[in-house]
Protein backbone atom coordinates (compact mmCIF):
# COMPACT_ATOMS: atom_id res chain seq x y z
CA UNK A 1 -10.62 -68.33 -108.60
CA UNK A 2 -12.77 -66.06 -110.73
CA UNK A 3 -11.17 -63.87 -113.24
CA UNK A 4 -12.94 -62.57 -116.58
CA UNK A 5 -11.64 -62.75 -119.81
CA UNK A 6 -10.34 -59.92 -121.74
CA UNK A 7 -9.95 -61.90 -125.31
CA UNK A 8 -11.47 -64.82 -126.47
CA UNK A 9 -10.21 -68.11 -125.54
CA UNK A 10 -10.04 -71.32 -124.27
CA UNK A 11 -10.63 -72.59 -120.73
CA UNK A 12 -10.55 -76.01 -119.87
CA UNK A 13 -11.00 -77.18 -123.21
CA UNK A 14 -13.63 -74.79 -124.04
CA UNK A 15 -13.86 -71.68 -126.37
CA UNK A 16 -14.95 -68.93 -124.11
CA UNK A 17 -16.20 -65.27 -125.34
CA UNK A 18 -13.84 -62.32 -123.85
CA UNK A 19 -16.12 -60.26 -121.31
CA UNK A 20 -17.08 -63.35 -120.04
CA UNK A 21 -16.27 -64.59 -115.90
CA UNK A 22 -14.97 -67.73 -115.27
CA UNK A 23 -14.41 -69.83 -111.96
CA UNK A 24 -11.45 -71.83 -112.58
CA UNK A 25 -8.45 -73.40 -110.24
CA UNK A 26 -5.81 -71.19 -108.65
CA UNK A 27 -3.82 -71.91 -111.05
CA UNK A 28 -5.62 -71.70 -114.23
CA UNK A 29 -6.40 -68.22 -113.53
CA UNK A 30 -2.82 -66.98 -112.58
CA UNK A 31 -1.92 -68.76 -116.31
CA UNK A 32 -4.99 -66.44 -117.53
CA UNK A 33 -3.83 -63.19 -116.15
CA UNK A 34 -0.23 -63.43 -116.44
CA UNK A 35 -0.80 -64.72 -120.06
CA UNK A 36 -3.23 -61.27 -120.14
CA UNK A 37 -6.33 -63.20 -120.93
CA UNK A 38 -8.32 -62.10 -118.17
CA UNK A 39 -8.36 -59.63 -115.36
CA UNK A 40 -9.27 -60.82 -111.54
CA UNK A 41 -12.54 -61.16 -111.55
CA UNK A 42 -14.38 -57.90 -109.24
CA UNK A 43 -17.67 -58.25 -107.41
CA UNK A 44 -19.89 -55.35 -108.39
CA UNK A 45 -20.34 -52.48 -105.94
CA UNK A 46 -23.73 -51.82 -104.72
CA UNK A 47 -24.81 -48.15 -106.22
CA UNK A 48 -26.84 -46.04 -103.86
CA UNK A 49 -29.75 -44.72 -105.54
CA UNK A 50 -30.53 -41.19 -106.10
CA UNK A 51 -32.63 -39.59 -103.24
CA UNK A 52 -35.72 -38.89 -104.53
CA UNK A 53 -35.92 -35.42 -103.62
CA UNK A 54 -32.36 -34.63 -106.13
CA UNK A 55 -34.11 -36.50 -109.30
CA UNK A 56 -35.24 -34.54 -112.12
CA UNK A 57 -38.64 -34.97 -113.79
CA UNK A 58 -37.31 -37.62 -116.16
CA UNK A 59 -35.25 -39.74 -113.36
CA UNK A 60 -38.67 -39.57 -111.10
CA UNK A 61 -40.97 -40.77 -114.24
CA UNK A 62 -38.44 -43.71 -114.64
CA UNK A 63 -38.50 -44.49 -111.45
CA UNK A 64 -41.74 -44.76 -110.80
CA UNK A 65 -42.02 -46.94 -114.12
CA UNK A 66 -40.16 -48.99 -112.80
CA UNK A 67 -42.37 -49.25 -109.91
CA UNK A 68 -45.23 -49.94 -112.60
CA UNK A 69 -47.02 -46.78 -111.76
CA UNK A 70 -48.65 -44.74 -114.74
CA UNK A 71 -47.66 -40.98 -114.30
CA UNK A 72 -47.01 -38.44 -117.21
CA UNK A 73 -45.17 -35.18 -117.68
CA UNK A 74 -48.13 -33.48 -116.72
CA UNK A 75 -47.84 -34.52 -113.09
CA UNK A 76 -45.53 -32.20 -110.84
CA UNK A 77 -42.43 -33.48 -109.07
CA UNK A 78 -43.89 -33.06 -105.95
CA UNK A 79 -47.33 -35.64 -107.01
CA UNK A 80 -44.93 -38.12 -108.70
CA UNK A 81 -42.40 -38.13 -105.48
CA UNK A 82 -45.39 -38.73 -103.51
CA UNK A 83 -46.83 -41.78 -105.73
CA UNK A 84 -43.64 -43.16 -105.61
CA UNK A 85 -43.69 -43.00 -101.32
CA UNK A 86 -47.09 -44.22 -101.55
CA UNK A 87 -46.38 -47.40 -103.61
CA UNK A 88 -43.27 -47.97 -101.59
CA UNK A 89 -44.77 -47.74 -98.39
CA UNK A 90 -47.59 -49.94 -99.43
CA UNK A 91 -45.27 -52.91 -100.42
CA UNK A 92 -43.73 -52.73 -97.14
């Protein structure tokens, strides 16, 4: 069972930072929770990403650093939408 930790503490003989996830037996976990030393553990949700066409300047120019592509303020929306496409569509 996974659960992370919401205080420091020990698990399985071992001091273990709060904020930290843990896989440990059934039963080790319900201790953890009931004792409220951890939470059940959550897999993270997969975010859709912001269609390009509703990003600002700013989230565009991130996201096409991201994509390692050198683009300034001075470009439009429209030129750094379509250098993003272009790199994207090259990868593929």
């Amino acid at each position: 069972m996974k659960v992370t930790l919401t205080r420091d503490t020990l698990v399985e003989g071992n001091g273990v930072s709060a904020g930290t996830t843990v896989d440990v037996l059934d039963k080790h976990g319900r201790y953890l929770i009931g004792a409220g030393k951890a939470i059940p553990y959550e897999t993270p949700r997969h975010v859709e990403a912001k269609p390009l066409d509703r990003m600002n300047k700013a989230e565009l120019l991130a996201e096409a650093a991201e994509r390692g592509l050198d683009l300034t303020e001075d470009d439009t929306n429209a030129q750094i939408r379509e250098a993003i496409a272009a790199h994207d569509g090259a990868e593929s």
